[in-house]
PDB file of N, CA and C in Angstrom:
ATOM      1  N   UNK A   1      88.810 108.215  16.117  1.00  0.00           N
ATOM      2  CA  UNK A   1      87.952 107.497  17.013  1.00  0.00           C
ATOM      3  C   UNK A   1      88.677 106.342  17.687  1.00  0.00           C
ATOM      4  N   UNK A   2      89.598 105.768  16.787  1.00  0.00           N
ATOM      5  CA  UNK A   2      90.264 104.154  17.561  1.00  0.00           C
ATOM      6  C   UNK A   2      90.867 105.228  18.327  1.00  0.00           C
ATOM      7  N   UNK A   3      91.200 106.196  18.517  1.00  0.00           N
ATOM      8  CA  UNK A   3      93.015 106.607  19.143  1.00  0.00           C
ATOM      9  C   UNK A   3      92.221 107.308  20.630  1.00  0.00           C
ATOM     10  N   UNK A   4      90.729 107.829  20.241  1.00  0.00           N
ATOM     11  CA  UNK A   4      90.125 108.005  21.673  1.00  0.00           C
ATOM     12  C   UNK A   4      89.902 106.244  22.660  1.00  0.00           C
ATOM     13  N   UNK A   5      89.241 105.581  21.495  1.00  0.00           N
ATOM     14  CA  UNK A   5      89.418 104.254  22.152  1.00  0.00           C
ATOM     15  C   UNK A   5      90.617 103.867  23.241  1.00  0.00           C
ATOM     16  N   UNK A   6      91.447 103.771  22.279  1.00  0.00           N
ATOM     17  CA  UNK A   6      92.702 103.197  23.100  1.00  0.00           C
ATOM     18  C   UNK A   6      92.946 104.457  24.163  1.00  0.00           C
ATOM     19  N   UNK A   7      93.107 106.022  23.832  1.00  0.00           N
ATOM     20  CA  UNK A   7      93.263 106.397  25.235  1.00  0.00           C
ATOM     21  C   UNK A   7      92.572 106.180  26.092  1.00  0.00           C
ATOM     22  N   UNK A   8      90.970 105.994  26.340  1.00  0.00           N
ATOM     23  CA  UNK A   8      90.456 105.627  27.208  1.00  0.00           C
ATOM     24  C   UNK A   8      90.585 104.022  27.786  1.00  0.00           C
ATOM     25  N   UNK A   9      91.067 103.429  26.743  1.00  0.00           N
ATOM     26  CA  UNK A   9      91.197 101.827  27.535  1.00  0.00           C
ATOM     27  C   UNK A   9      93.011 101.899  28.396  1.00  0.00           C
ATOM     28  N   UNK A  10      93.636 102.811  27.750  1.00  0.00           N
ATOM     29  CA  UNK A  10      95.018 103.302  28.900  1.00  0.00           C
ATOM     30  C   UNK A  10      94.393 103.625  29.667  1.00  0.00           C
ATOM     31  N   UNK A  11      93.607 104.763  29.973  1.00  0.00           N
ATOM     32  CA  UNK A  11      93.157 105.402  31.348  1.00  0.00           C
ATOM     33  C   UNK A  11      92.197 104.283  32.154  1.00  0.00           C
ATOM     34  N   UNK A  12      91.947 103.780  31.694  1.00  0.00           N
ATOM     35  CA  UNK A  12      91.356 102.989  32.557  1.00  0.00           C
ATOM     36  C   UNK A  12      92.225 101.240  33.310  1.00  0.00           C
ATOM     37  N   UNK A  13      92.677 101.170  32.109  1.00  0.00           N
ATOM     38  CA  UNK A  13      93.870 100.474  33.120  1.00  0.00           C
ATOM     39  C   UNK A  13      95.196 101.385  33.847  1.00  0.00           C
ATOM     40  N   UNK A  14      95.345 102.347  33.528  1.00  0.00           N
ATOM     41  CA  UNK A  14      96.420 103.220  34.300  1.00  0.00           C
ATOM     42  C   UNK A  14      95.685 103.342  35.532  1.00  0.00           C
ATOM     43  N   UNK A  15      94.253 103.930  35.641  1.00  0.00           N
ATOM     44  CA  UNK A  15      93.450 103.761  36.950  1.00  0.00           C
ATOM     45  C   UNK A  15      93.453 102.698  37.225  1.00  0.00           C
ATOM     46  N   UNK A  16      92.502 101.420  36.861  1.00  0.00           N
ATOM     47  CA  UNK A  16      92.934  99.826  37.865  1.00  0.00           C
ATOM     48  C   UNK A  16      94.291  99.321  38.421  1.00  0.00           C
ATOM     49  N   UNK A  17      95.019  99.947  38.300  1.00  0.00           N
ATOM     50  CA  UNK A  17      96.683  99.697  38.267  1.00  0.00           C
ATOM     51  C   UNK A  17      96.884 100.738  39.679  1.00  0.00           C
ATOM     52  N   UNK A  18      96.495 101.930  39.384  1.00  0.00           N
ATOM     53  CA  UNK A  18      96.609 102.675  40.568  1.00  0.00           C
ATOM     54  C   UNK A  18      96.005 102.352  41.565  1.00  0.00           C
ATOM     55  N   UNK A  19      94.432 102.260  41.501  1.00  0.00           N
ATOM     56  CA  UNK A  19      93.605 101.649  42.652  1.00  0.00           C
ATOM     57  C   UNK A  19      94.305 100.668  43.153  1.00  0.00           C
ATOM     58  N   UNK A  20      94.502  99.706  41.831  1.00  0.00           N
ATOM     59  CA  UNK A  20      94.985  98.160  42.741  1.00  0.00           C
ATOM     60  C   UNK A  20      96.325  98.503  43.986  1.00  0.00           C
ATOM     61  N   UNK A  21      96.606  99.281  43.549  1.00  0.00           N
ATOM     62  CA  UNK A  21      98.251  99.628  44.400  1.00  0.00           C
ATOM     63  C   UNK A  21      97.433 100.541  45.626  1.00  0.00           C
ATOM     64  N   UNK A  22      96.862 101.374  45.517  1.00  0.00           N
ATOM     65  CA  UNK A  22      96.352 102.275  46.447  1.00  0.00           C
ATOM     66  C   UNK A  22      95.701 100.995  47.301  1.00  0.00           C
ATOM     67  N   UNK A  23      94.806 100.204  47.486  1.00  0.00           N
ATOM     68  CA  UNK A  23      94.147  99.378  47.798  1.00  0.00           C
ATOM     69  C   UNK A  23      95.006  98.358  48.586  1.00  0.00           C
ATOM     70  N   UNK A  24      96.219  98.073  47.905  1.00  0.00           N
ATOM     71  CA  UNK A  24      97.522  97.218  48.626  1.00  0.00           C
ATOM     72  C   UNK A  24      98.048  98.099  49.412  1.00  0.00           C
ATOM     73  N   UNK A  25      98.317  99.057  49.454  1.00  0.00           N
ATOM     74  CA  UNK A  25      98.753  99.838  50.377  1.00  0.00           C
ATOM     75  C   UNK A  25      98.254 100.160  51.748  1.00  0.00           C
ATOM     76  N   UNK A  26      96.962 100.207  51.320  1.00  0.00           N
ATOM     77  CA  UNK A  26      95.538 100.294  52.587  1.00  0.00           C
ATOM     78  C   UNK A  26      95.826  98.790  53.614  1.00  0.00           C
ATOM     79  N   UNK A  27      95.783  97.827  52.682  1.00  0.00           N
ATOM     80  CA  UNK A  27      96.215  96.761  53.527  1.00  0.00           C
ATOM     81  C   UNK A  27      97.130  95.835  53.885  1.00  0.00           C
ATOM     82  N   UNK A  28      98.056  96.848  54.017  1.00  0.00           N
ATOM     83  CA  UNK A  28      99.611  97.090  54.028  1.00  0.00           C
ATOM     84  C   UNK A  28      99.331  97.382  55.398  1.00  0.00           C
ATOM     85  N   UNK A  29      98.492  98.655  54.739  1.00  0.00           N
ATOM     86  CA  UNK A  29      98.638  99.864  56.380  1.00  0.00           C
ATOM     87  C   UNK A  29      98.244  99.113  57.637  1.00  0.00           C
ATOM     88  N   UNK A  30      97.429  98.206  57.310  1.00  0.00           N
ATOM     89  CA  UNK A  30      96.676  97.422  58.532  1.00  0.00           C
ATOM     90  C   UNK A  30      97.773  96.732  59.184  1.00  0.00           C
ATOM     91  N   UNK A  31      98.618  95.823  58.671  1.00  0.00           N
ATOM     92  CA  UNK A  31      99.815  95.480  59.367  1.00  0.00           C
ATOM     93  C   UNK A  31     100.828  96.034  60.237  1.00  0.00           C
ATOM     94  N   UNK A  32     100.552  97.936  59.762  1.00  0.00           N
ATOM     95  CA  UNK A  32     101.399  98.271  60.745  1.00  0.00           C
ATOM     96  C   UNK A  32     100.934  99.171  61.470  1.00  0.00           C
ATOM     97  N   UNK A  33      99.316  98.966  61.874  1.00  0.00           N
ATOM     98  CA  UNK A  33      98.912  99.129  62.847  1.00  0.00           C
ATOM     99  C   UNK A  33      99.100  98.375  64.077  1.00  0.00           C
ATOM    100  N   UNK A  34      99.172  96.713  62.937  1.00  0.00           N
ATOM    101  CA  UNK A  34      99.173  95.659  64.281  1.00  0.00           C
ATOM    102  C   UNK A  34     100.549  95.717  64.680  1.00  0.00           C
ATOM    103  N   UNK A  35     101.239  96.119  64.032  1.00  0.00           N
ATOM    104  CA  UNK A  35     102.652  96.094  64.441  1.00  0.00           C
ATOM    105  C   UNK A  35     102.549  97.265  65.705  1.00  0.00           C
ATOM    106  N   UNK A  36     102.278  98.321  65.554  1.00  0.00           N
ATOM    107  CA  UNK A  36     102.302  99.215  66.673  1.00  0.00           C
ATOM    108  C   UNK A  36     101.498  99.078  67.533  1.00  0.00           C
ATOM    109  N   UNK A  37     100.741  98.199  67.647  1.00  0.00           N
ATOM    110  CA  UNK A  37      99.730  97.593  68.614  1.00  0.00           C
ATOM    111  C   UNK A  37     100.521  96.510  70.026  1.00  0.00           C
ATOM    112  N   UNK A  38     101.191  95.950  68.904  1.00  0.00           N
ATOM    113  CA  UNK A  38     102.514  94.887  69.565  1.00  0.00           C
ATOM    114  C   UNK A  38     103.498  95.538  70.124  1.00  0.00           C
ATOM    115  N   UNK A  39     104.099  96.611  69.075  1.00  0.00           N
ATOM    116  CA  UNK A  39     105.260  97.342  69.677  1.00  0.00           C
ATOM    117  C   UNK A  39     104.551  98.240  71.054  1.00  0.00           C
ATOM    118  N   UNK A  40     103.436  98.526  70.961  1.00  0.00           N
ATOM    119  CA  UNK A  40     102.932  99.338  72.425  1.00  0.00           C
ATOM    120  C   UNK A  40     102.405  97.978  73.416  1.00  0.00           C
ATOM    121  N   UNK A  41     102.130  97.343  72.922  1.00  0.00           N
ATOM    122  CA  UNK A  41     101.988  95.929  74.276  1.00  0.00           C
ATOM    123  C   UNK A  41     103.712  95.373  74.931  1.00  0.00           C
ATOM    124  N   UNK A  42     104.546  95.646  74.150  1.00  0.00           N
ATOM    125  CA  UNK A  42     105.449  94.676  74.433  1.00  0.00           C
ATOM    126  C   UNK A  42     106.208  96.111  75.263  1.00  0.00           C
ATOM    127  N   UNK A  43     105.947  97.642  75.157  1.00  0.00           N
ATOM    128  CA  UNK A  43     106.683  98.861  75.737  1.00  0.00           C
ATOM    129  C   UNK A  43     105.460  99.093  76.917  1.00  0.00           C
ATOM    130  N   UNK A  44     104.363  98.583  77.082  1.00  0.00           N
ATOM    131  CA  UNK A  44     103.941  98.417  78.294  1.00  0.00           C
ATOM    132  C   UNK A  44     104.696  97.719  79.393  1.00  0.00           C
ATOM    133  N   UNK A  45     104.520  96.495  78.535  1.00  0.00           N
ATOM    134  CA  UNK A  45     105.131  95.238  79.457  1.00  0.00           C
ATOM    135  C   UNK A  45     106.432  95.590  79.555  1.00  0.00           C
ATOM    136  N   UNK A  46     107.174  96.040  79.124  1.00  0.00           N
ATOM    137  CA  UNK A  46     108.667  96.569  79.701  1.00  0.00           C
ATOM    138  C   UNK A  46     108.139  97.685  81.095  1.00  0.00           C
ATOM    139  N   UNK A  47     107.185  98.964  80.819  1.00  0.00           N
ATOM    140  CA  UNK A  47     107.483  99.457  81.884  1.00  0.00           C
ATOM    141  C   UNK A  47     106.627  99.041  82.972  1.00  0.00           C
ATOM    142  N   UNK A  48     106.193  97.741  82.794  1.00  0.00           N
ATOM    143  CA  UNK A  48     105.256  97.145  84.022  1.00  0.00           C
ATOM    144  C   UNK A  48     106.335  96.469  84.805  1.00  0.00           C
ATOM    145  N   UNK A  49     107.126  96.034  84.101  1.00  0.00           N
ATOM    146  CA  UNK A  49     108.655  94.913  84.408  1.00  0.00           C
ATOM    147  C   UNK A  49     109.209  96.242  84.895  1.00  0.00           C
ATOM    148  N   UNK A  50     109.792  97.286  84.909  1.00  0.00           N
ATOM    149  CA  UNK A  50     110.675  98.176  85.195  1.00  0.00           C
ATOM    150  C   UNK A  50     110.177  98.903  86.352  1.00  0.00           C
ATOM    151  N   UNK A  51     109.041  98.968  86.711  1.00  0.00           N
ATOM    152  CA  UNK A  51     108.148  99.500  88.016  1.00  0.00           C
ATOM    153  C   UNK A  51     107.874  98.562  88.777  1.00  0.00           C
ATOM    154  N   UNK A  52     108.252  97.322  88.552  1.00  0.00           N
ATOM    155  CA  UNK A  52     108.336  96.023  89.846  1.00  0.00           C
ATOM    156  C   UNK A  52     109.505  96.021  89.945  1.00  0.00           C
ATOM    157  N   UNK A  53     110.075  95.906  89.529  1.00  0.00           N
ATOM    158  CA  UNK A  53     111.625  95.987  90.046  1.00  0.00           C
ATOM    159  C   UNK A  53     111.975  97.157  90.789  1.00  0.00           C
ATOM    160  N   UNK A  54     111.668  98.399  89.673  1.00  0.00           N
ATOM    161  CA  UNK A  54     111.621  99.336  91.306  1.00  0.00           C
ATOM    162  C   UNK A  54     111.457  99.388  92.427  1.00  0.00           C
ATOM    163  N   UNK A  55     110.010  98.574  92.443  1.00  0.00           N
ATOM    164  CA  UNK A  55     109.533  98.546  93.687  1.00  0.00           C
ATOM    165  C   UNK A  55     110.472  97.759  94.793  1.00  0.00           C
ATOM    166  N   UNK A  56     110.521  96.372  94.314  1.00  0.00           N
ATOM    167  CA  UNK A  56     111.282  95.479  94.594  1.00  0.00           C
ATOM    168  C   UNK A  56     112.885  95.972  95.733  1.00  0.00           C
ATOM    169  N   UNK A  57     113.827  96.591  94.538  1.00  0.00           N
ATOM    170  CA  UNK A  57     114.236  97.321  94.791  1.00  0.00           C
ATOM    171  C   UNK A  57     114.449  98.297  96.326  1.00  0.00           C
ATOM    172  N   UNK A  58     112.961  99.039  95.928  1.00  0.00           N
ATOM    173  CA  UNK A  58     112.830 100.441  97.275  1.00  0.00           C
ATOM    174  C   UNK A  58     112.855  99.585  98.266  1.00  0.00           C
ATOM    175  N   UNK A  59     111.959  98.392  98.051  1.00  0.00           N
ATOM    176  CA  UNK A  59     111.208  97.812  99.343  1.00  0.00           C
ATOM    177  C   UNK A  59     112.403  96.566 100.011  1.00  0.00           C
ATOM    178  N   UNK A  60     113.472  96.408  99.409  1.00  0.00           N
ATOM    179  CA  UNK A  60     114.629  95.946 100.070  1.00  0.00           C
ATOM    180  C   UNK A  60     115.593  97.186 100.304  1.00  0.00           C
ATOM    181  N   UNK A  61     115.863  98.135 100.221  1.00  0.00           N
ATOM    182  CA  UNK A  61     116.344  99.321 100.623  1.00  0.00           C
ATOM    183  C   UNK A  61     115.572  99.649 101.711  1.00  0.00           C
ATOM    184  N   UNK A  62     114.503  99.513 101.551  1.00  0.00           N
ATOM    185  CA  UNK A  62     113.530  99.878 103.252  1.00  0.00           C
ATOM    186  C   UNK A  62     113.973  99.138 104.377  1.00  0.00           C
ATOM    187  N   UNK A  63     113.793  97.681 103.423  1.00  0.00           N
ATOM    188  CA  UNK A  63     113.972  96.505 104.603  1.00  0.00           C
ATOM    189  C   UNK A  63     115.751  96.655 105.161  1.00  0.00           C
ATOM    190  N   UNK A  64     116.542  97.225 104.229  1.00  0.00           N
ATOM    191  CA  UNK A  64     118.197  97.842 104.893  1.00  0.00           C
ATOM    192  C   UNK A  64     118.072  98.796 105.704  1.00  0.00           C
ATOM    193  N   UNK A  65     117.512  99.836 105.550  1.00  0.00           N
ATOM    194  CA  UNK A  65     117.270 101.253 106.398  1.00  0.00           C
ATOM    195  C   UNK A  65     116.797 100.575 107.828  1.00  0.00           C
ATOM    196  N   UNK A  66     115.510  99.880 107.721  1.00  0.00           N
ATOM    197  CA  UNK A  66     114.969  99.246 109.054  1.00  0.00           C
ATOM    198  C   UNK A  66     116.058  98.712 109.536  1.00  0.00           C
ATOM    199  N   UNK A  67     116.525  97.856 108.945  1.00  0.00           N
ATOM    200  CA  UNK A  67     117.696  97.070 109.725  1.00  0.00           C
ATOM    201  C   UNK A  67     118.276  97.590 110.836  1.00  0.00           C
ATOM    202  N   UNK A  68     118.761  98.689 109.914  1.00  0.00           N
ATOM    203  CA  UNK A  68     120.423  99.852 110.232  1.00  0.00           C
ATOM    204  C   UNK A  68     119.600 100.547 111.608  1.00  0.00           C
ATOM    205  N   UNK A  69     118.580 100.927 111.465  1.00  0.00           N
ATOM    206  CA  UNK A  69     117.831 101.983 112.081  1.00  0.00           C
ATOM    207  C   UNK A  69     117.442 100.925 113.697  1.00  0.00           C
ATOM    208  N   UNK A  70     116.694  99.277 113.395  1.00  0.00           N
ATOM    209  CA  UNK A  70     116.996  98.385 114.478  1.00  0.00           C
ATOM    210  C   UNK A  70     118.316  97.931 115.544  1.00  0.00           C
ATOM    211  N   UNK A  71     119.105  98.340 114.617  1.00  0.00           N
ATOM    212  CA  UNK A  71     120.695  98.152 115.082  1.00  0.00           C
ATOM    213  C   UNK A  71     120.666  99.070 116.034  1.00  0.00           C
ATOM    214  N   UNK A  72     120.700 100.476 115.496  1.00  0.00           N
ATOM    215  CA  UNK A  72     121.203 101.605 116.206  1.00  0.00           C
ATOM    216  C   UNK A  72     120.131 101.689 117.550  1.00  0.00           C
ATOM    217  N   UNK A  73     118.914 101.159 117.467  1.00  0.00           N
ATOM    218  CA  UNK A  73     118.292 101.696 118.554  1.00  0.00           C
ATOM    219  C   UNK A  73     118.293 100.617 119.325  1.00  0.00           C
ATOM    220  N   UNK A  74     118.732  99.332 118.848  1.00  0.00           N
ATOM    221  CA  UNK A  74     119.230  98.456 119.897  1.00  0.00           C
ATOM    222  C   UNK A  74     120.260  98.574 120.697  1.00  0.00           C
ATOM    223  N   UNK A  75     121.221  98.951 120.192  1.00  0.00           N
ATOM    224  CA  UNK A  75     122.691  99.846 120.846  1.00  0.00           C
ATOM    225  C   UNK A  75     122.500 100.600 121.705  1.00  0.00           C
ATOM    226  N   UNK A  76     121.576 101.669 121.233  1.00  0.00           N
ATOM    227  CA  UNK A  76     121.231 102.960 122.222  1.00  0.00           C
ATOM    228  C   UNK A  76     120.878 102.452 123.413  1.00  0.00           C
ATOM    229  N   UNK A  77     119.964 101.517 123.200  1.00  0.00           N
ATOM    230  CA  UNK A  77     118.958 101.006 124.436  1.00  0.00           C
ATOM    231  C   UNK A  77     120.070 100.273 125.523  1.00  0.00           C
ATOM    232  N   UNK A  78     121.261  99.800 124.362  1.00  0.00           N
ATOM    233  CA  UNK A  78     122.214  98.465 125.599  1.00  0.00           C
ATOM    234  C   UNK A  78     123.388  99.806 126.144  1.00  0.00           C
ATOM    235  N   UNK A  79     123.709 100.742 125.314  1.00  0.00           N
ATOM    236  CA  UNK A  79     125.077 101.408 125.889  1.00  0.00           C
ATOM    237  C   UNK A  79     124.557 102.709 125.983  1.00  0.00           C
ATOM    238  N   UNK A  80     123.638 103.529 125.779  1.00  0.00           N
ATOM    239  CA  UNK A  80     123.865 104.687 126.297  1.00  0.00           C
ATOM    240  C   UNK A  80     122.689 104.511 127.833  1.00  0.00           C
ATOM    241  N   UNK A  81     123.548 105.684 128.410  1.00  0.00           N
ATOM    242  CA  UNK A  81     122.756 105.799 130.012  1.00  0.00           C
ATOM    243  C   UNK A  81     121.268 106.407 129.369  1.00  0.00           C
ATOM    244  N   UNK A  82     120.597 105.974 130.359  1.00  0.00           N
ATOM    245  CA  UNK A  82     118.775 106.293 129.827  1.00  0.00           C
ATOM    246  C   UNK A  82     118.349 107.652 130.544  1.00  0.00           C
ATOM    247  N   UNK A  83     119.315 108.097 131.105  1.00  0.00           N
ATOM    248  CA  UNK A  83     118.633 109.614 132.227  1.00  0.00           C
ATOM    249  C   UNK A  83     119.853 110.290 131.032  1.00  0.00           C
ATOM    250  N   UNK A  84     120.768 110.127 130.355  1.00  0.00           N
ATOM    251  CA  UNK A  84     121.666 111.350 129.103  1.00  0.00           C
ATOM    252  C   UNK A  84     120.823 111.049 128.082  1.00  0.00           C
ATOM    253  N   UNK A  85     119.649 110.098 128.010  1.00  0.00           N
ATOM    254  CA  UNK A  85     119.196 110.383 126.543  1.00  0.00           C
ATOM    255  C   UNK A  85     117.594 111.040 126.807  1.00  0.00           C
ATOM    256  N   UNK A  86     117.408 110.599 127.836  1.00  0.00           N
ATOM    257  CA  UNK A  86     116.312 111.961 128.285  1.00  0.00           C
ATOM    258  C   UNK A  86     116.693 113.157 128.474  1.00  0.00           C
ATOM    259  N   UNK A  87     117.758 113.626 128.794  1.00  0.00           N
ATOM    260  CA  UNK A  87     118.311 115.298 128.941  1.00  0.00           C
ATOM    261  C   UNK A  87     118.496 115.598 127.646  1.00  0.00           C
ATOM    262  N   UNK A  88     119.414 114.829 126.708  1.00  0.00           N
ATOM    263  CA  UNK A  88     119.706 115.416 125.780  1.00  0.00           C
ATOM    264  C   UNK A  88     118.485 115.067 124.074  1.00  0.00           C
ATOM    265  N   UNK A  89     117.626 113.947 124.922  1.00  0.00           N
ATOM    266  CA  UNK A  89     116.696 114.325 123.752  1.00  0.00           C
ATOM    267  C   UNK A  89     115.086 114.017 123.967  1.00  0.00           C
ATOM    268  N   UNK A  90     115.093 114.914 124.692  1.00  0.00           N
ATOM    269  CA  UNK A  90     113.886 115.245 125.364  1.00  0.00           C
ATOM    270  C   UNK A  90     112.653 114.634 124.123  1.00  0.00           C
ATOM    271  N   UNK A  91     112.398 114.807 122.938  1.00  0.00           N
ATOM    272  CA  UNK A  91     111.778 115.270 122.190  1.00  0.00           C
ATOM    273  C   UNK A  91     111.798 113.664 121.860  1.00  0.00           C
ATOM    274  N   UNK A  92     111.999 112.757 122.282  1.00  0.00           N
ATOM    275  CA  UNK A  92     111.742 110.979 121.159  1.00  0.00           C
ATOM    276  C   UNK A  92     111.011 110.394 121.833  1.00  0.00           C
ATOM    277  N   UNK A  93     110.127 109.764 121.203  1.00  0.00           N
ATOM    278  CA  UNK A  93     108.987 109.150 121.860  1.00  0.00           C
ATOM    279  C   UNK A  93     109.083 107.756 122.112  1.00  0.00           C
ATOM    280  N   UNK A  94     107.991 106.845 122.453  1.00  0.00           N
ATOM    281  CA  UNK A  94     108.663 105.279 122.157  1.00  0.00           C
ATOM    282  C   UNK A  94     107.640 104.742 121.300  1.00  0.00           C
ATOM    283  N   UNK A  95     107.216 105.674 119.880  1.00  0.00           N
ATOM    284  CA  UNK A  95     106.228 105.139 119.175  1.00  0.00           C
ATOM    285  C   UNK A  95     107.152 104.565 118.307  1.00  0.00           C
ATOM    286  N   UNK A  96     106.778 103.173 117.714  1.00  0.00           N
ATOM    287  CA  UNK A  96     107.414 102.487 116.537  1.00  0.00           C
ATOM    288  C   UNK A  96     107.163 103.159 115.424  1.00  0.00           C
ATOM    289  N   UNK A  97     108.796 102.918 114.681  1.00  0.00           N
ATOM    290  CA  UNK A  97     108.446 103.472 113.373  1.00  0.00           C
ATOM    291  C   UNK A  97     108.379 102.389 112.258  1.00  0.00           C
ATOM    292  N   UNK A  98     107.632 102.560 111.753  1.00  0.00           N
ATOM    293  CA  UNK A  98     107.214 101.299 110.690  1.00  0.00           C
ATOM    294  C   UNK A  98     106.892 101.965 109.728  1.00  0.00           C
ATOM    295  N   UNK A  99     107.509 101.371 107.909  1.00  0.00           N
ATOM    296  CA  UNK A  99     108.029 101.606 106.837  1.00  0.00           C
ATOM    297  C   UNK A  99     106.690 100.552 106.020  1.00  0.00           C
ATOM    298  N   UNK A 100     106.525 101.487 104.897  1.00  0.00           N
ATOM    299  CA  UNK A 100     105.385 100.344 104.024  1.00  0.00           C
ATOM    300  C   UNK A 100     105.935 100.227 102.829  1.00  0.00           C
ATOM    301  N   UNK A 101     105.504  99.096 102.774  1.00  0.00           N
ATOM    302  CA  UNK A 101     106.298  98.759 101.262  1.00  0.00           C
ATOM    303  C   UNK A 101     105.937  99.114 100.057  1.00  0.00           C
ATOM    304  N   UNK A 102     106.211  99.041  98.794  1.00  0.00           N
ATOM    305  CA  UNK A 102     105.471  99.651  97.756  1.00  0.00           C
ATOM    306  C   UNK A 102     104.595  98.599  97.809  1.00  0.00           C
ATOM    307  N   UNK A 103     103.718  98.913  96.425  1.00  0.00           N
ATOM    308  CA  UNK A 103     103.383  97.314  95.887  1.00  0.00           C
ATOM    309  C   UNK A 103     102.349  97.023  96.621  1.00  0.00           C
ATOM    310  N   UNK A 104     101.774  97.169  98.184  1.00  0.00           N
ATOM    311  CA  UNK A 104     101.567  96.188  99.268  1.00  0.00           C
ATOM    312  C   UNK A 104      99.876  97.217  98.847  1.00  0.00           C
ATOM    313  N   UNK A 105      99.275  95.744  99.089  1.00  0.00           N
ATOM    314  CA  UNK A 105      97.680  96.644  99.028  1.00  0.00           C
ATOM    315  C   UNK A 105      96.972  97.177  99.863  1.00  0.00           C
ATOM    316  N   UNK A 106      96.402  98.046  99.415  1.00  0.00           N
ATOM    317  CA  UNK A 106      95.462  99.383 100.434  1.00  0.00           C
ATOM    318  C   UNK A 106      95.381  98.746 101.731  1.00  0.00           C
ATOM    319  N   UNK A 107      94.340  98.262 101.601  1.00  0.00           N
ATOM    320  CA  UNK A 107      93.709  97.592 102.983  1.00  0.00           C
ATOM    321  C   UNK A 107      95.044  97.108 103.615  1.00  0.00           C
ATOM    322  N   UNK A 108      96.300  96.222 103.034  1.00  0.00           N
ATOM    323  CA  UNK A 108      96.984  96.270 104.287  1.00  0.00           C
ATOM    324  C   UNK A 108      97.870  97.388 104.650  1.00  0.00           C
ATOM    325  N   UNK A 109      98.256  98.352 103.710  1.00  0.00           N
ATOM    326  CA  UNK A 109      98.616  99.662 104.411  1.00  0.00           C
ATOM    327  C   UNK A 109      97.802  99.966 105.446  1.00  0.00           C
ATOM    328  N   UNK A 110      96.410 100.132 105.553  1.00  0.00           N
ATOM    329  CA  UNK A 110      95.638 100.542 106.090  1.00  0.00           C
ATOM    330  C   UNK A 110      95.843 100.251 107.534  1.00  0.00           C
ATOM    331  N   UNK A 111      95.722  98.495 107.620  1.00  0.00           N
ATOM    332  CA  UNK A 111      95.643  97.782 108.584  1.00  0.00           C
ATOM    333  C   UNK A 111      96.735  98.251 109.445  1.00  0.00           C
ATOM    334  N   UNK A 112      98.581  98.553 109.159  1.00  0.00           N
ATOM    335  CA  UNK A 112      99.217  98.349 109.130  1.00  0.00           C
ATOM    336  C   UNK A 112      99.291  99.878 109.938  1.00  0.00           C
ATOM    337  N   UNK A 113      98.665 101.221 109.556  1.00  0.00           N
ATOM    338  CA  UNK A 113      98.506 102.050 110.346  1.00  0.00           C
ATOM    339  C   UNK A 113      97.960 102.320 111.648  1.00  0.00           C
ATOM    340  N   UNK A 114      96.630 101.329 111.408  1.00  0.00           N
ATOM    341  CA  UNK A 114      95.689 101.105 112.527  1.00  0.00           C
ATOM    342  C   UNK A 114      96.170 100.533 113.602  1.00  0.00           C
ATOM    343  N   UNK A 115      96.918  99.721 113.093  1.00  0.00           N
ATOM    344  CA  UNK A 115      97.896  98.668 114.533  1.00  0.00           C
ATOM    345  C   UNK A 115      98.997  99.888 114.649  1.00  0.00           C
ATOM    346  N   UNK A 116      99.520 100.493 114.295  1.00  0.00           N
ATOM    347  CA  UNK A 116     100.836 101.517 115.064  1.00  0.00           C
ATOM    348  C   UNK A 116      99.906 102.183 115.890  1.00  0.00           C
TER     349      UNK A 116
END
């Protein structure tokens, strides 16, 4: 009878011993939820930072292209004869070409069509 005693007072602290650990573990786990909560806020904010700069980026590459593209049709206009660029390119209009930037909001894309 003592020797059932004592096994049951082992099993029952071998169980409180386990729970207690199972139970630490549980709120263990909670920490590295918050941890991956952080680690996904802080890998947002990298690719929010990495898609402005892109933009950034395109939209000074635009503003080079315009440049290059202002140059050349300023040239055209001062040195080539205007009756050889009607023969040979019948097909160009004198609509402006205008470039939108990333980034730039609706309504002024919008606007920005409406005026061309």
């Amino acid at each position: 009878m003592w020797s059932e005693l004592i096994a049951v007072l082992i099993g029952l602290l071998i169980g409180g011993v386990g729970v207690w650990i199972w139970l630490r573990g549980r709120s263990s786990g909670g920490g590295s939820v918050e941890a991956l909560q952080k680690e996904n806020a802080r890998f947002r904010e990298e690719v929010n930072e990495h898609f402005v700069q892109t933009a950034e980026l395109i939209n000074r590459l635009t503003d080079s292209y315009k440049a290059v593209f202002d140059h050349l049709s300023e040239g055209a206009d001062r040195l080539v004869d205007k009756e050889t660029v009607r023969e040979r390119m019948p097909r160009v209009t004198a609509q402006e070409v205008r470039l939108k930037h990333i980034g730039a909001p609706r309504d002024e894309q919008e606007n920005q069509s409406v005026s061309e």
